[in-house]
Each structure stands twice: as structure tokens, then as C-alpha cells.
Protein backbone atom coordinates (compact mmCIF):
# COMPACT_ATOMS: atom_id res chain seq x y z
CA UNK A 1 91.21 106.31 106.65
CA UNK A 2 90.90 102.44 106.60
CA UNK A 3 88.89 100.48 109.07
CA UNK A 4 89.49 97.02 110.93
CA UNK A 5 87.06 95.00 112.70
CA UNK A 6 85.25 98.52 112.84
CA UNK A 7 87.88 100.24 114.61
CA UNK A 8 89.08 103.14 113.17
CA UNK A 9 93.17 103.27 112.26
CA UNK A 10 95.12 105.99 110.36
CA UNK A 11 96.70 105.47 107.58
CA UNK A 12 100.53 106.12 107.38
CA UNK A 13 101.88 109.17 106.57
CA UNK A 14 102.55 109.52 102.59
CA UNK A 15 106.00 109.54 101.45
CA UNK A 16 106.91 113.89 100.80
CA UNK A 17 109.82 113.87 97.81
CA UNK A 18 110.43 113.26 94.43
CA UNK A 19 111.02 109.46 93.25
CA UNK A 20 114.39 108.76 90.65
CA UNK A 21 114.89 105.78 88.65
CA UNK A 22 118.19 104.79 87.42
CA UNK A 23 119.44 102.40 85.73
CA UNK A 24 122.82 102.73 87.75
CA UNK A 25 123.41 102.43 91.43
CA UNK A 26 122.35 105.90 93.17
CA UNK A 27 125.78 107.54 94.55
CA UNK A 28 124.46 109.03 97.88
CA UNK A 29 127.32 110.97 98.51
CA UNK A 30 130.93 111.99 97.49
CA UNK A 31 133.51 109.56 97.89
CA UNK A 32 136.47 111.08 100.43
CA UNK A 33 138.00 114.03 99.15
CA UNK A 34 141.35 112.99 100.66
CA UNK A 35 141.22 109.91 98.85
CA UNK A 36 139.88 110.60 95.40
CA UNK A 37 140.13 113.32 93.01
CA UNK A 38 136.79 114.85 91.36
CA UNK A 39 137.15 115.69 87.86
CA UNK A 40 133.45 116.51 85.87
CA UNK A 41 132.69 117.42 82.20
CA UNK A 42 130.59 120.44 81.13
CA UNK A 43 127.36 118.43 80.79
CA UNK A 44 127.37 117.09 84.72
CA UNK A 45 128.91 113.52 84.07
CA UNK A 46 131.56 113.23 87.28
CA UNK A 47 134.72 110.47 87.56
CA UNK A 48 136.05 109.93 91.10
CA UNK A 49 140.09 108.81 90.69
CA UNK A 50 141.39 107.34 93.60
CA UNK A 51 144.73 108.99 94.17
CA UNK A 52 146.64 105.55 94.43
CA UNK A 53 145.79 104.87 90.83
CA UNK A 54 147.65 107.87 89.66
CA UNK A 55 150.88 106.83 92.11
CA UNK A 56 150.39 103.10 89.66
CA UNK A 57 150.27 104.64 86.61
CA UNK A 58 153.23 107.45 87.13
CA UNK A 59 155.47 103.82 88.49
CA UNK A 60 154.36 102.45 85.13
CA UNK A 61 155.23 105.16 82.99
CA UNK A 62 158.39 105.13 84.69
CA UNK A 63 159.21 101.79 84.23
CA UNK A 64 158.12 101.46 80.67
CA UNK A 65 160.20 104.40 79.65
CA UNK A 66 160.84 105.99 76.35
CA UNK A 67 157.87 103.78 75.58
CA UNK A 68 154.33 104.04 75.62
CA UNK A 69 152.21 101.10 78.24
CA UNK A 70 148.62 101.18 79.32
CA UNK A 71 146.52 98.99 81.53
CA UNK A 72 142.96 98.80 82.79
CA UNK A 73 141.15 100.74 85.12
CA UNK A 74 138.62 99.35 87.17
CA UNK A 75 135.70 100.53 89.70
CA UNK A 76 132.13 100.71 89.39
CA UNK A 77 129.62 103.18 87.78
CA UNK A 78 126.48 104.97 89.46
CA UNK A 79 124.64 107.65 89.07
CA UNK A 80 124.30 111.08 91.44
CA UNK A 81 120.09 110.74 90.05
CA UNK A 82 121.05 113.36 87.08
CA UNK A 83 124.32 112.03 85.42
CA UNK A 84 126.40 108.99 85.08
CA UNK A 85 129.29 108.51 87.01
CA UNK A 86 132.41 106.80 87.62
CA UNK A 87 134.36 105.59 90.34
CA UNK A 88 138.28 104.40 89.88
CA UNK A 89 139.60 102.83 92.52
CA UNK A 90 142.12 99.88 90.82
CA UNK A 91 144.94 99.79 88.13
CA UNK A 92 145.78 96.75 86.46
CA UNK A 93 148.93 96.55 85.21
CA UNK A 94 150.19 94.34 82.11
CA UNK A 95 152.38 91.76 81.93
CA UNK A 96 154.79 91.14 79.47
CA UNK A 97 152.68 90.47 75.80
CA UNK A 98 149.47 91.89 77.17
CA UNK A 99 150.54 95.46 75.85
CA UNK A 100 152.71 96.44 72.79
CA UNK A 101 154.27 99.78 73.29
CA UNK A 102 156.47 101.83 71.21
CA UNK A 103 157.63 105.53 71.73
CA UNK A 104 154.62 107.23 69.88
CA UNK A 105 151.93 104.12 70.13
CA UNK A 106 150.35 101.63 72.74
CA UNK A 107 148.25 98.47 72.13
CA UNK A 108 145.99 96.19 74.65
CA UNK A 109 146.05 93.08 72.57
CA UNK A 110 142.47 90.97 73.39
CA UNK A 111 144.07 88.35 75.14
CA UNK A 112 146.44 90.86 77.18
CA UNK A 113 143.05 92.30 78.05
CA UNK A 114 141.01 89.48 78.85
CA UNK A 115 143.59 88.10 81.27
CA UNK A 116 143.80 91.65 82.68
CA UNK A 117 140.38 91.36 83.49
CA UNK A 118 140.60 87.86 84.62
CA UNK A 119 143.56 88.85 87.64
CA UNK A 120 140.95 91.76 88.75
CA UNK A 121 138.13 89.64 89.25
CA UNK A 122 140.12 87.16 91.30
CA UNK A 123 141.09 89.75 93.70
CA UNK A 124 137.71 91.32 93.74
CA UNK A 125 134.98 89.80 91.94
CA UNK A 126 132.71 92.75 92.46
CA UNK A 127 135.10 94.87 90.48
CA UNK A 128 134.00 96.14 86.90
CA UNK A 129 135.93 97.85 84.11
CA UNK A 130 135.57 101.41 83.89
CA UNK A 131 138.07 102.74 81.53
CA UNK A 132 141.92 102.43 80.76
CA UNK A 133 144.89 104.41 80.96
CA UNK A 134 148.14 104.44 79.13
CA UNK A 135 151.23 107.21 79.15
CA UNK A 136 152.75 109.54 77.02
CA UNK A 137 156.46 109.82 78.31
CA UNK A 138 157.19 112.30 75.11
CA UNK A 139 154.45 113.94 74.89
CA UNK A 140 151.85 116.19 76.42
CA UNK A 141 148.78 114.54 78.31
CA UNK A 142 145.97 114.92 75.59
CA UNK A 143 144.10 112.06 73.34
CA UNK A 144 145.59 111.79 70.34
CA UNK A 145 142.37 110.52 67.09
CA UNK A 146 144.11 106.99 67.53
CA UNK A 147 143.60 107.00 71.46
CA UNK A 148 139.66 108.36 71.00
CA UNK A 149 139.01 105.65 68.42
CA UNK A 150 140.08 103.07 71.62
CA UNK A 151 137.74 105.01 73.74
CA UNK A 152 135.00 105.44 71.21
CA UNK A 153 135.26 101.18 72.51
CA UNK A 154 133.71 102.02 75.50
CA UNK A 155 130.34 102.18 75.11
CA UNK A 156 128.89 103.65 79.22
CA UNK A 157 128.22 107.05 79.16
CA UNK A 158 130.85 107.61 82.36
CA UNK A 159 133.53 104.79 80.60
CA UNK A 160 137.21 106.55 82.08
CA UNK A 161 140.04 107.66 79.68
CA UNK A 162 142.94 108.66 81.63
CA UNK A 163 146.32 109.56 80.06
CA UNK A 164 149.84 110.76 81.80
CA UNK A 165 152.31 112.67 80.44
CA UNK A 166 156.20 111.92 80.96
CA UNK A 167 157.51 114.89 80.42
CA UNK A 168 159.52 116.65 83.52
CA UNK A 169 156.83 119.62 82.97
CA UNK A 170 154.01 119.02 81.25
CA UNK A 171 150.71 121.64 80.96
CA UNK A 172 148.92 118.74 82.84
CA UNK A 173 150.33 115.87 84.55
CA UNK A 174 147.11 114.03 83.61
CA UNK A 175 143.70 114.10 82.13
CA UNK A 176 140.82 112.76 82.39
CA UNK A 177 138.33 112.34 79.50
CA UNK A 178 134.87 110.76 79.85
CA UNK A 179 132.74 108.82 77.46
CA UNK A 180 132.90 107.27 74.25
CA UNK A 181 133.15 110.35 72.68
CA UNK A 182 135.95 111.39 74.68
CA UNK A 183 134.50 114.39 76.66
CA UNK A 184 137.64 116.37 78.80
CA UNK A 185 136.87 116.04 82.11
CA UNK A 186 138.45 118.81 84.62
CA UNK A 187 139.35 118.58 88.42
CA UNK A 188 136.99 119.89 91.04
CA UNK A 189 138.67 121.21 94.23
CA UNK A 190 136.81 120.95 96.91
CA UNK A 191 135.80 123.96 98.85
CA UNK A 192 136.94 122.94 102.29
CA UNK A 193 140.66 122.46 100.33
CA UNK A 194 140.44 126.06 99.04
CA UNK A 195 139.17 127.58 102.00
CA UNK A 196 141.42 125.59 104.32
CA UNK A 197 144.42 126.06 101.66
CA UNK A 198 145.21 122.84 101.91
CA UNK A 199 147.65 121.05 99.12
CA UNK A 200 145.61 119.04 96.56
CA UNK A 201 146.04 115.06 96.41
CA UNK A 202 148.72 114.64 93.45
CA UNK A 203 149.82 111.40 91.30
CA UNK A 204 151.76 110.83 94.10
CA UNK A 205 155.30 111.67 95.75
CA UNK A 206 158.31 113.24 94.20
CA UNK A 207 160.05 109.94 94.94
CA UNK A 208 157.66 108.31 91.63
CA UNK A 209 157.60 110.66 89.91
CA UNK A 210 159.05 114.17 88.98
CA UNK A 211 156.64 116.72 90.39
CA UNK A 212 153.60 114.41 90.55
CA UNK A 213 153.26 115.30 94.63
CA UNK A 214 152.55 118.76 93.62
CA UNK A 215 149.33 119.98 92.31
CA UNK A 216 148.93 120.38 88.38
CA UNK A 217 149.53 124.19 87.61
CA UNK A 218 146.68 126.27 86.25
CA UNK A 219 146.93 126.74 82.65
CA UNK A 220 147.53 130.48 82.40
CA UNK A 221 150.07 130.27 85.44
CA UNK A 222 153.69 130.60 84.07
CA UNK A 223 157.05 130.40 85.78
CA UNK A 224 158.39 133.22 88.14
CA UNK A 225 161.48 134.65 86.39
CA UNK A 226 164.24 134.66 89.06
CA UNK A 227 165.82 137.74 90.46
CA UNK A 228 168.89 139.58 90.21
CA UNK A 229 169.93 138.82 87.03
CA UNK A 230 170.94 141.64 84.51
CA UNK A 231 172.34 139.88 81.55
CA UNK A 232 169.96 140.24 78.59
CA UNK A 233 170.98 136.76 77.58
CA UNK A 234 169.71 134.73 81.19
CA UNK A 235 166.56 137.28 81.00
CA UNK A 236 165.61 136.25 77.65
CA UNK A 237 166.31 132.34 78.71
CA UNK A 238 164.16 133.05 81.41
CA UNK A 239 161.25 134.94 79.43
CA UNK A 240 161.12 131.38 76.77
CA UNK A 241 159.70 129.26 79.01
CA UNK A 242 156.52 131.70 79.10
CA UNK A 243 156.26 131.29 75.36
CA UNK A 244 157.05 127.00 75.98
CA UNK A 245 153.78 127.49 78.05
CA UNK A 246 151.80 129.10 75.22
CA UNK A 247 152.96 126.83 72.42
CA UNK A 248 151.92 124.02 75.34
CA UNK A 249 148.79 125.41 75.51
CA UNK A 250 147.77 126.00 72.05
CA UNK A 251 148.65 122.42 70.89
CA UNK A 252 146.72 120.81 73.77
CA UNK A 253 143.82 122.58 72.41
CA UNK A 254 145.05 121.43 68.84
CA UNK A 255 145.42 117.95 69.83
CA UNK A 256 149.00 117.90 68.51
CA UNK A 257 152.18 116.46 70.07
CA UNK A 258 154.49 119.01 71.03
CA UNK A 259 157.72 119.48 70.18
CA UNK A 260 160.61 120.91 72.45
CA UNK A 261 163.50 122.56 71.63
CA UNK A 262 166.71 121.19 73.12
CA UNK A 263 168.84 123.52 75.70
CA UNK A 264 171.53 124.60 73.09
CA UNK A 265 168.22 125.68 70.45
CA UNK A 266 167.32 127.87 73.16
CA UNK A 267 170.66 129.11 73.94
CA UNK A 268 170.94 130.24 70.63
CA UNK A 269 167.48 131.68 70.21
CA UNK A 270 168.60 133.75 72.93
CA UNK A 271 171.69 134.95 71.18
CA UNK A 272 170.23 135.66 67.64
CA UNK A 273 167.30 137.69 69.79
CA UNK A 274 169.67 139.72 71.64
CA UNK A 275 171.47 140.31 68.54
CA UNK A 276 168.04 141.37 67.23
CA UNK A 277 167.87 143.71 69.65
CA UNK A 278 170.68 145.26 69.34
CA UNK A 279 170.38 145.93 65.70
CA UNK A 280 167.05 147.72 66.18
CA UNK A 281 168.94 149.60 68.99
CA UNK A 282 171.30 150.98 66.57
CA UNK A 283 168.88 152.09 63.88
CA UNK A 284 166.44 154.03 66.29
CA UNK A 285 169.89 155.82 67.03
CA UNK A 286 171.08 156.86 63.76
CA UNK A 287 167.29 157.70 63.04
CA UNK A 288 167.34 159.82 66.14
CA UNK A 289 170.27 161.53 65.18
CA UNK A 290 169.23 162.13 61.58
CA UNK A 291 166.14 163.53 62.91
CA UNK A 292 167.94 166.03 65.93
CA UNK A 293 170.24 167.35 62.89
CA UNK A 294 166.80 168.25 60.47
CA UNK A 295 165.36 170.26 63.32
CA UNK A 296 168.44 172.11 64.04
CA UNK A 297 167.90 173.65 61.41
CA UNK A 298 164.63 174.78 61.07
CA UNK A 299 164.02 178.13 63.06
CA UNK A 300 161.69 179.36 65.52
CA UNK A 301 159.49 180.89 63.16
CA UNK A 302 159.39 177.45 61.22
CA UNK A 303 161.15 178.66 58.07
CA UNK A 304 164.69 176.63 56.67
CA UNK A 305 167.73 178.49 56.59
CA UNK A 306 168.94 177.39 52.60
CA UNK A 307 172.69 178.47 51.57
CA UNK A 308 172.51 180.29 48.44
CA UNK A 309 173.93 178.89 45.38
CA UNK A 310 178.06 180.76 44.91
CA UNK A 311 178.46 183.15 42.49
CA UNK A 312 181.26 183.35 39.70
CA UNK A 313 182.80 185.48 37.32
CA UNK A 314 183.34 184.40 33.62
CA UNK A 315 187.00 185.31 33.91
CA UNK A 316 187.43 182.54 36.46
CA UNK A 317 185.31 179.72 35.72
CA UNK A 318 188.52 177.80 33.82
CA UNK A 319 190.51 178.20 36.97
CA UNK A 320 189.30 175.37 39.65
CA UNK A 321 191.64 177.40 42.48
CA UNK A 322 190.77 181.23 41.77
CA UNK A 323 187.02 179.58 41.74
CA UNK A 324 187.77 178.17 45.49
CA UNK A 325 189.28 181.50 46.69
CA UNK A 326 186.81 184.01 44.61
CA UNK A 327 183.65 182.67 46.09
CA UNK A 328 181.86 185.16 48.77
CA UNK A 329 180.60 183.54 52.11
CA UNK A 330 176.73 181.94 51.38
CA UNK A 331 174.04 184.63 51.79
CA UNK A 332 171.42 182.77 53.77
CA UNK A 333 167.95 183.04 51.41
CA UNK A 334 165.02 182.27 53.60
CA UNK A 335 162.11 179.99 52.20
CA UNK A 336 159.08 179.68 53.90
């Protein structure tokens, strides 16, 4: 209580909650889910990528191809009062000199990056750099120990890393990794989008970019072999791409490029299996039938039936032809 001039007044009521202190703006709430694609890492840390951005940097990839190109990713970064995050919502791309690309390799030179910079705060000066991106039109989308050394640059715990693969069908389209230590970062699908069974937000139409409309695959689902086809040859075409998505798989998790085998390497893959095949056909054959003509002749009882040796006279051992005619007909011995 707390008096005035004698007269009694109540005090307010207290404040009933928990207080957080941040050091980064406090994200009260998600941004759009039809907008902007949630991706998190294991420890909590969340990046928000607007789905624009991804259109930008499939048009890039596109028209940078067979080479490599990156440019700078810009947003803001808050905080959801437990862990950092990120928000994406622009792409700056380079001009020409700002980046030096090559098929296997991509470089932001300083000044290419300082006058990237400079073109985003003239459009928005409230705009801060979050992260960058860059492509990989030969390879799968994974960081390669050159591209985390560039993102070991970026020192905010919810700095973006964002690379896109070029191949017509990749594991992943894109991913996301978080950090300077370069933590993966996968997408969250909102609930109302599973329950509703509604498509997810892609890089962006067929129109930029080969299957970037669609949704990225899960990792263990594989291609549905097509029906009504008997040859052994188009089944076993059909059966490689199952092992393409393994081999995928397993360097992704290596962090090594990956390699793929042109149409006529498959074609004759195919052959030399079938071939294979074949061959081991054959053999369980003969085996089989070497095996059926031992148990013909064993008897019920389990005994062998053994021809006895033929039997000869001394008077007719120098004479190959009386030997031939003289001999009896075998006397089956039986030996247990």
C-alpha cells in the first residue's frame, strides 16, 4: 500500500512472468509459413528463408552455368528468448568482378563484397548481412572444408550458409547450414501443411529451375520403378538409380563430391550384370543336376549300389576283344 495526502491508494498489480534478456531483437512469432521456409539445427538455433531467395539463387545458378557464383544474403537476426536466429529475406547478386567462379570453386573478392553490401543498404538501409550463398551446378548440395573455412568468417551464432545444387536430381536441392562452425540445418514443415497436405514452398517454379517447384525428396525415398516391363536389362536400369541414391547419400554424409556415371556406363553395367546373372544361372543348374544324378543312386535304405570290379581269366588277359566279350554282367556289391 502507498499513501497520498493520507488517502489510501493501491498499488498496481505486479507484473506475473518470467523476464528474458537478449542481446538480439525478441522474435515474437513465426514469420509466414507461406512465405518462408523453417529450417533449425539440433541445438534449437532456427533460419527463416524467404522462398523468393531460393527462386534468385536457382536464376543464378542457371545463369552462371558450368560454373560456380555466390552472392550475399541479407536479413536480420533475433532471438525466439532461447536461441539465435536468422531471418533471410534478400539476395544480392554479383556483378561482373565481384565473384570469381570456376567449375569446382567460387570467390567473393573484398571489394566485390563491399560493394555488394553497399547496393543493399541503398535499397534498404535497415538491412544486415546474414550469411551467403553460392551453387554447386556439378555437384551435390553439401559444404565442401574450403566452403566451411568461408563460413567459419562469420562470426553470429545464427550467420546463414546456404548452398544449391545444379544437378537435374540432387539428394537435396539445397541446404542450409548455420553458424561459424557450419551446423546442418534441416526444414521444419509446418503442421497445418502436413495435416492440410498441402505442397511445401520450393526454390521456385519448374520454369527456373528443373524440379525446384517440387518439394525436396526425403532421403530414404527412392524412385518408383515403372511397370510392365519384363526385360531384365530395363529392370536392372531401373533398380541403379536406387543404388545412385545410396552412393548420394553416403557421400553427403562424407562430405565428398559425387561422381555420376554417364548413360552408356550404366547401360553397360546393366549388360555385364545380366550376364552375371546368367552365369550363376547356369552353374546352380549343372550343380543341380550333378546333385539329382548322386541321389539316384543311393537307395531307400541309404546304402550305394557299387558295380563290382569284372572278372578275367589268365587265358584271356592278352586278348583286348575276348576280354570285352568274356566279361559277366556287374554283380551289384552293396556297401553300407
Amino acid at each position: 500500500m502507498s499513501t497520498f495526502l493520507g488517502d489510501a491508494v493501491a498499488a498496481p498489480p505486479r507484473m506475473v512472468g518470467r523476464v528474458r534478456r537478449t542481446e538480439l531483437p525478441l522474435l515474437r512469432g513465426a514469420p509466414d509459413p507461406e512465405r518462408f521456409l523453417e529450417h533449425a539445427t539440433a541445438d534449437g538455433r532456427r533460419v527463416f528463408v524467404a522462398d523468393h531467395v531460393l527462386r534468385d539463387l536457382a536464376r543464378l545458378e542457371r545463369a552462371e552455368h558450368p560454373d560456380e557464383t555466390a552472392g550475399l544474403l541479407f536479413g536480420g537476426f533475433f532471438s525466439d528468448g532461447e536461441r539465435a536466429c536468422a531471418i533471410v529475406t534478400r539476395l544480392v547478386r554479383p556483378k561482373p568482378g565481384e565473384v570469381i567462379g570456376t567449375p569446382a570453386t567460387v570467390t567473393i573478392t573484398a571489394e566485390g563484397s563491399e560493394r555488394m553490401i553497399a547496393r543493399a543498404w541503398r535499397e534498404d538501409p535497415l538491412l544486415k548481412p546474414v550469411g551467403w550463398g553460392h551453387t554447386h551446378p556439378r555437384f551435390e548440395a553439401y559444404f565442401s572444408p574450403v566452403d566451411r573455412q568461408e563460413q567459419g568468417s562469420w562470426r553470429e551464432p545464427a550467420s546463414v550458409g546456404l548452398v544449391l545444387s545444379g544437378l537435374p536430381d540432387p539428394v537435396d536441392r539445397y541446404r542450409v547450414f548455420v553458424g561459424p562452425e557450419s551446423t546442418p540445418a534441416e526444414r521444419v514443415v509446418p503442421r497445418a501443411q502436413l495435416v492440410a497436405g498441402r505442397p511445401q514452398p520450393g526454390p521456385g517454379p519448374a520454369a527456373d529451375h528443373p524440379a525446384a517447384s517440387a518439394p525436396p525428396p526425403p532421403r530414404t525415398a527412392v524412385r518408383e520403378s515403372a511397370k510392365g516391363r519384363e526385360e531384365p536389362v530395363a529392370a536392372l536400369r531401373l533398380a541403379l538409380p536406387r543404388l545412385h541414391v545410396l552412393r548420394r547419400a553416403v557421400a553427403r554424409h562424407a562430405d565428398r563430391p559425387v561422381v555420376r556415371l554417364r548413360p552408356e556406363i550404366q547401360r553397360d553395367l546393366a549388360r555385364l550384370l545380366v550376364v552375371a546373372i546368367a552365369a550363376l544361372t547356369i552353374a546352380l543348374a549343372l550343380a543341380a543336376g550333378m546333385i539329382a544324378g548322386r541321389a539316384a543312386g543311393l537307395r531307400d535304405d541309404g546304402r550305394a549300389v557299387v558295380p563290382a570290379a569284372p572278372q578275367t581269366s589268365p587265358s584271356d588277359a592278352g586278348d583286348p576283344s575276348r576280354q570285352l566279350s568274356s566279361q559277366p554282367p556287374p554283380t551289384p556289391l552293396l556297401v553300407p
